[in-house]
N, C-alpha and C. Protein backbone atom coordinates (compact mmCIF):
# COMPACT_ATOMS: atom_id res chain seq x y z
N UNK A 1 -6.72 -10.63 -22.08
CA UNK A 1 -6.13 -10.86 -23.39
C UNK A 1 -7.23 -10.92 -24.46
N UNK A 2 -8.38 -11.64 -24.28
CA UNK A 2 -9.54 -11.87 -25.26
C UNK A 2 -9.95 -10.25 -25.41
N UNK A 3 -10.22 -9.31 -24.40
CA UNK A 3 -10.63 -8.28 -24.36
C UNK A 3 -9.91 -7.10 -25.19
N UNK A 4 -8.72 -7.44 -25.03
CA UNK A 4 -7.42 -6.58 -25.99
C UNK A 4 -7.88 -7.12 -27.40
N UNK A 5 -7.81 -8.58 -27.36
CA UNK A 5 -7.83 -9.07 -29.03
C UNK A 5 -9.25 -8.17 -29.58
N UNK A 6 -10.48 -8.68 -28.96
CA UNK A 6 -11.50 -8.26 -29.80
C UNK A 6 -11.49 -6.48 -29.99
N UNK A 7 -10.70 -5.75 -29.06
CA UNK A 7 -10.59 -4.14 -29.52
C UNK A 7 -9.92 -3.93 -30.25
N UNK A 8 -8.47 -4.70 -30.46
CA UNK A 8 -7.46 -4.49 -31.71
C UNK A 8 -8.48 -5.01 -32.83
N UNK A 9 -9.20 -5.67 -33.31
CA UNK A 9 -9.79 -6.63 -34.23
C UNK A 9 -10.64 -5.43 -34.39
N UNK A 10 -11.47 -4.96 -33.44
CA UNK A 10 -12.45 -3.73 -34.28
C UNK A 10 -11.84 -2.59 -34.26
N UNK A 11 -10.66 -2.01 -34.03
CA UNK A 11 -9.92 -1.04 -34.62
C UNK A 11 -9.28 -1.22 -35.68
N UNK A 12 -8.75 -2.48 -35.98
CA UNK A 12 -8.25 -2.63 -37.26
C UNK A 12 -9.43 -2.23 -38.40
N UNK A 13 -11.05 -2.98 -38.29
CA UNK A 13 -11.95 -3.01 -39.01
C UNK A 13 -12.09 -1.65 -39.45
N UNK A 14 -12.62 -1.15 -38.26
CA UNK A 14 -12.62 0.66 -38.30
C UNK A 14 -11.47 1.30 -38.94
N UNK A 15 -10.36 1.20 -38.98
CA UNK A 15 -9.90 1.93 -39.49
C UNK A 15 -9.41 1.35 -41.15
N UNK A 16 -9.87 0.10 -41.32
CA UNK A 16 -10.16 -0.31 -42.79
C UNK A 16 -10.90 0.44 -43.31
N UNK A 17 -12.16 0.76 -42.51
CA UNK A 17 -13.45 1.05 -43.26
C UNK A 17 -14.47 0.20 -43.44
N UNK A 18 -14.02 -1.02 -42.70
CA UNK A 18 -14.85 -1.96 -42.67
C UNK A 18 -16.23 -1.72 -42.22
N UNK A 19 -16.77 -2.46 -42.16
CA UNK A 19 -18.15 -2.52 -41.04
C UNK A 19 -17.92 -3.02 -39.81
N UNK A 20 -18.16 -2.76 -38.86
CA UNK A 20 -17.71 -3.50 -37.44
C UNK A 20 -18.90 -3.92 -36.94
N UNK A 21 -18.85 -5.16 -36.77
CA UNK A 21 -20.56 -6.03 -36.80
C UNK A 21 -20.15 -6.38 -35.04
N UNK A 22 -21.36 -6.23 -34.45
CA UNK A 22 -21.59 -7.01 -33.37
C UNK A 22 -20.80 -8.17 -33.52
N UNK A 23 -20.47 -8.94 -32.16
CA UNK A 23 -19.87 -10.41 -32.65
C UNK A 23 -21.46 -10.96 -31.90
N UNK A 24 -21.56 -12.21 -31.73
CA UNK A 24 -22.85 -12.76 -31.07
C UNK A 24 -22.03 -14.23 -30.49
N UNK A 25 -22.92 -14.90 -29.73
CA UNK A 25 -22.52 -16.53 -29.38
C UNK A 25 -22.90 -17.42 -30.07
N UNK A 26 -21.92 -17.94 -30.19
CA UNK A 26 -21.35 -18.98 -31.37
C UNK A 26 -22.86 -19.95 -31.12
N UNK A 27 -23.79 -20.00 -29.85
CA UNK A 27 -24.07 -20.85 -29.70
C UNK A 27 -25.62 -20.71 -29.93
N UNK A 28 -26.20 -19.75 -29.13
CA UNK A 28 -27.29 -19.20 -29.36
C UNK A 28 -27.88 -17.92 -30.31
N UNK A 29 -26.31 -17.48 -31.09
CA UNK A 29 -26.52 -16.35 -32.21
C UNK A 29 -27.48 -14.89 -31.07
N UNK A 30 -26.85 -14.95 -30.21
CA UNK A 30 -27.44 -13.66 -29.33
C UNK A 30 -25.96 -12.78 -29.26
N UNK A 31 -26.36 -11.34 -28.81
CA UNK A 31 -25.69 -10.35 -28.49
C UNK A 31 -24.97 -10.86 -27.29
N UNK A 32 -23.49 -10.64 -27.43
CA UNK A 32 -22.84 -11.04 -26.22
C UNK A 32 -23.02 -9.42 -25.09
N UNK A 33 -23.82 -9.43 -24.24
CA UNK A 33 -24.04 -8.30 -23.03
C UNK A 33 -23.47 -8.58 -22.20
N UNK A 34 -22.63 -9.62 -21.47
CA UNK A 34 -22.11 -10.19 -20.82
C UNK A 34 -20.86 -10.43 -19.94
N UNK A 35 -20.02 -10.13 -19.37
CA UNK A 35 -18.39 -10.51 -19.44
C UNK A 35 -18.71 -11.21 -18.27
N UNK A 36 -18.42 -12.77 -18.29
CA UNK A 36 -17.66 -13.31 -17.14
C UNK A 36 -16.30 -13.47 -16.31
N UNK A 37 -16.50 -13.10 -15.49
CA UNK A 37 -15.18 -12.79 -15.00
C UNK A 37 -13.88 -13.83 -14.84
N UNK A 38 -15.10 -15.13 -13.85
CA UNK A 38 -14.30 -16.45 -14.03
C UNK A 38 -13.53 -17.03 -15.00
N UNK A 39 -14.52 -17.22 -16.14
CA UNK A 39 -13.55 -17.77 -17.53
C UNK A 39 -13.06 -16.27 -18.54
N UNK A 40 -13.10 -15.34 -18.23
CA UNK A 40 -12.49 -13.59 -18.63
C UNK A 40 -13.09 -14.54 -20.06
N UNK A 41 -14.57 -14.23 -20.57
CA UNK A 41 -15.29 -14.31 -21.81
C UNK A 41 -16.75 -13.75 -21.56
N UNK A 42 -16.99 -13.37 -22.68
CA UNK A 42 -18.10 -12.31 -23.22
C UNK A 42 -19.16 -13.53 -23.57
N UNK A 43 -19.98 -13.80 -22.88
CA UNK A 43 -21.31 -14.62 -22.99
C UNK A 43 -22.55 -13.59 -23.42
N UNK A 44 -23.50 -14.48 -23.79
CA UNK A 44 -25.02 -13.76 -23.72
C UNK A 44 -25.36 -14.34 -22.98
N UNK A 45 -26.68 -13.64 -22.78
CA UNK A 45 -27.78 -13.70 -21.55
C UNK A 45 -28.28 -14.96 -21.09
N UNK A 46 -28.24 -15.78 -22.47
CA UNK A 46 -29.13 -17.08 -22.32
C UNK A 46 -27.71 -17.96 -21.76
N UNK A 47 -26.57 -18.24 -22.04
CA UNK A 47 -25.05 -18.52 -21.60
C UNK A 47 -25.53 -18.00 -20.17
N UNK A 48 -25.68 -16.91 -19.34
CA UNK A 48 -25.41 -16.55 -18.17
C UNK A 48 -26.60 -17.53 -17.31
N UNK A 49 -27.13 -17.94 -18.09
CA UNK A 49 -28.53 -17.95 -17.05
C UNK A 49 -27.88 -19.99 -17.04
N UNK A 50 -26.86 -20.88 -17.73
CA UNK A 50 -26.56 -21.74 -17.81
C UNK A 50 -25.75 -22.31 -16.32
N UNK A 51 -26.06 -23.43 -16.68
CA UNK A 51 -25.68 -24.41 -15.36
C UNK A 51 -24.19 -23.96 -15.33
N UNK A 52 -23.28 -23.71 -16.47
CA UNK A 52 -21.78 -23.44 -16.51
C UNK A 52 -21.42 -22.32 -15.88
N UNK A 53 -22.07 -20.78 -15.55
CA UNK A 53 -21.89 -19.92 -15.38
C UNK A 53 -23.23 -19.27 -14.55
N UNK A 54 -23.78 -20.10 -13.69
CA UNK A 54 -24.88 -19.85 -12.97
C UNK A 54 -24.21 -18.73 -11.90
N UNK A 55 -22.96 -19.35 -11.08
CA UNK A 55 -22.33 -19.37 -10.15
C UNK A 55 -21.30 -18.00 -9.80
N UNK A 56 -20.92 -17.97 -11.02
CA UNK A 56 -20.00 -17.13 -11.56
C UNK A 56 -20.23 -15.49 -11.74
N UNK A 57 -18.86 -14.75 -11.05
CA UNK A 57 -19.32 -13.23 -11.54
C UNK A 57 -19.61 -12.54 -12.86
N UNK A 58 -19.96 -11.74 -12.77
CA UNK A 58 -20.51 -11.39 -14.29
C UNK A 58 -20.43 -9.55 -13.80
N UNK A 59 -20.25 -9.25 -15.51
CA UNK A 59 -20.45 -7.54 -15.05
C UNK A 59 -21.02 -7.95 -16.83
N UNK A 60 -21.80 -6.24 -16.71
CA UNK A 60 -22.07 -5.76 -17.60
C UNK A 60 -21.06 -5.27 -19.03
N UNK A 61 -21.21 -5.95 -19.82
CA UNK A 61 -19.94 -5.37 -20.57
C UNK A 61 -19.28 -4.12 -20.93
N UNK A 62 -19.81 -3.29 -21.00
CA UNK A 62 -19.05 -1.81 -20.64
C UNK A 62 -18.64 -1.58 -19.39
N UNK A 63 -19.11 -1.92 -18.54
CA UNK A 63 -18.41 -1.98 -17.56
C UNK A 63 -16.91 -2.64 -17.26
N UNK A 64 -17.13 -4.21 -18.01
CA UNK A 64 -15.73 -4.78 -18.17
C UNK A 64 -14.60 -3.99 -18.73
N UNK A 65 -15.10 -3.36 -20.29
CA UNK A 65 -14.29 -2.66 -21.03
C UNK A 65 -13.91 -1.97 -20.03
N UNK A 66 -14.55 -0.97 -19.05
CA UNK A 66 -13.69 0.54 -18.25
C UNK A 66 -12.85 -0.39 -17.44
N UNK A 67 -13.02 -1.20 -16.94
CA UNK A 67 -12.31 -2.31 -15.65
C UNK A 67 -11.02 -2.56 -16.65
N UNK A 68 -10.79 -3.31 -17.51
CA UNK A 68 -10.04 -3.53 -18.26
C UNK A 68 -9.04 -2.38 -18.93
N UNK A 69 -9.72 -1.75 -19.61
CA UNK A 69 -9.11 -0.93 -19.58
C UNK A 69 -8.46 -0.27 -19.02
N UNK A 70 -8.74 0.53 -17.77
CA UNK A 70 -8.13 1.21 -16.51
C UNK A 70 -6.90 0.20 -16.17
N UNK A 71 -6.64 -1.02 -16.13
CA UNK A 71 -6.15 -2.03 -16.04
C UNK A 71 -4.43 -2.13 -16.98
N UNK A 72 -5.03 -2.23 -17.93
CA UNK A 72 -4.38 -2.37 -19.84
C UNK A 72 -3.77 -1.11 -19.37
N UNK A 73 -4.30 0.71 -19.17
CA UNK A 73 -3.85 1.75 -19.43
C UNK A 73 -2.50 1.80 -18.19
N UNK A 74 -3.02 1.30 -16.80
CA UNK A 74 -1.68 1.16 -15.40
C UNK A 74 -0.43 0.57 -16.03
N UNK A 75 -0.55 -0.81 -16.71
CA UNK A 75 0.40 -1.74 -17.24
C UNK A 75 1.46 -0.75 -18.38
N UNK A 76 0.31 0.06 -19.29
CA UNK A 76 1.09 0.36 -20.24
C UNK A 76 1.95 1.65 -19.65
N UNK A 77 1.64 2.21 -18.65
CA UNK A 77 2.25 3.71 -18.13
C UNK A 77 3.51 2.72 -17.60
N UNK A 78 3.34 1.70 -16.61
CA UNK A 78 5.08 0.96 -16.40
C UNK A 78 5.78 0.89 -17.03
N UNK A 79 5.01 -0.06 -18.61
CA UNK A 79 6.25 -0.39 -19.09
C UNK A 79 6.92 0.77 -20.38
N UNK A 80 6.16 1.81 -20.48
CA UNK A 80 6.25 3.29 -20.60
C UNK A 80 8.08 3.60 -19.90
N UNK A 81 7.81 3.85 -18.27
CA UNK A 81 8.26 4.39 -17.82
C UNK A 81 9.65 2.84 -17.67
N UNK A 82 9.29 2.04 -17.73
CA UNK A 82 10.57 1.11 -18.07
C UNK A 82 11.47 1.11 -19.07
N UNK A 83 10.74 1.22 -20.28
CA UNK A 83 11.34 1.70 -21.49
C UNK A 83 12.20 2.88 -21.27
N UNK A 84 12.00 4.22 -20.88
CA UNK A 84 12.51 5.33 -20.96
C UNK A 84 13.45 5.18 -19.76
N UNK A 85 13.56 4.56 -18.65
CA UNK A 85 14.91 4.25 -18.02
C UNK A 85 15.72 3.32 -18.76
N UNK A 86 15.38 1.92 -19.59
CA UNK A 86 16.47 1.36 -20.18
C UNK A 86 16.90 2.16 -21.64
N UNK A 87 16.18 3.58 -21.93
CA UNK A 87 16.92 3.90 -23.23
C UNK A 87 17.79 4.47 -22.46
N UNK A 88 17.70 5.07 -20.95
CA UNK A 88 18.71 6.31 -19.97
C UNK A 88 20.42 5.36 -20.21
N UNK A 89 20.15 4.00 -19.76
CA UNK A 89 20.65 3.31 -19.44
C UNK A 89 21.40 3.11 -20.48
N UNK A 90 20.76 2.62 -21.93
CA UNK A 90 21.92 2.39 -23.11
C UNK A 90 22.32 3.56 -23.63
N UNK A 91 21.97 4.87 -23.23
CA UNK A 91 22.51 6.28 -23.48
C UNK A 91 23.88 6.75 -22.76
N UNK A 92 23.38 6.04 -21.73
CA UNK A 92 24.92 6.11 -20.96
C UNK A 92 26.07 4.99 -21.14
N UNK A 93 25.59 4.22 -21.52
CA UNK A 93 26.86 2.86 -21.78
C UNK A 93 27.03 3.01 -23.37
N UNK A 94 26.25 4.28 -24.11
CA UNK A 94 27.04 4.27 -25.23
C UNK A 94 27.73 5.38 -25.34
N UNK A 95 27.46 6.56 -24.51
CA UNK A 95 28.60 7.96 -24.06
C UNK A 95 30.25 7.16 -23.44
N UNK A 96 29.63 6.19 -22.49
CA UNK A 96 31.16 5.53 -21.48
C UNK A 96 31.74 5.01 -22.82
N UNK A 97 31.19 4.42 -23.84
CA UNK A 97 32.17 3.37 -24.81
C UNK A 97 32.84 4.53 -25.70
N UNK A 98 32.31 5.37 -26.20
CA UNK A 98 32.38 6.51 -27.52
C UNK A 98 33.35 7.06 -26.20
């Protein structure tokens, strides 16, 4: 969900015309390179190397994005193909009424 938000948030920017700025950590003002998997959040380096997330999987963040994504894209082909059986469905219960 965080991963959806921050791509809708820089597509909106982008297609403002905005500038689309790096985001960084709130904490140490570094580049988030990071995705933890455990808490599904985008840390930096100095965050990864912490007692909180010593333990914890981690991928590279483009990497997350393709994971995620591939993910986001399965979900949306279902409910794709859910949609287009319940329009079948109110197409026919509005032929039976008419």
């Amino acid at each position: 969900a965080r991963v959806l938000e921050i791509a809708k948030r820089l597509s909106l920017q982008a297609a403002r015309g905005e500038t689309v700025e790096e985001e960084g950590c709130e904490r140490h003002r570094e580049p988030l390179k990071v995705f933890c998997k455990d808490d599904e959040a985008f840390i930096c380096v100095i965050c990864r190397e912490s007692r909180a997330h010593r333990s914890h999987t981690m991928l590279p963040v483009q990497d997350a994005v393709q994971e995620y994504k591939g993910q986001i894209q399965a979900h949306l082909q279902a409910l794709k193909e859910d949609r287009d059986k319940l329009l079948g469905f109110r197409e026919v219960e509005m032929r039976r009424s008419w």
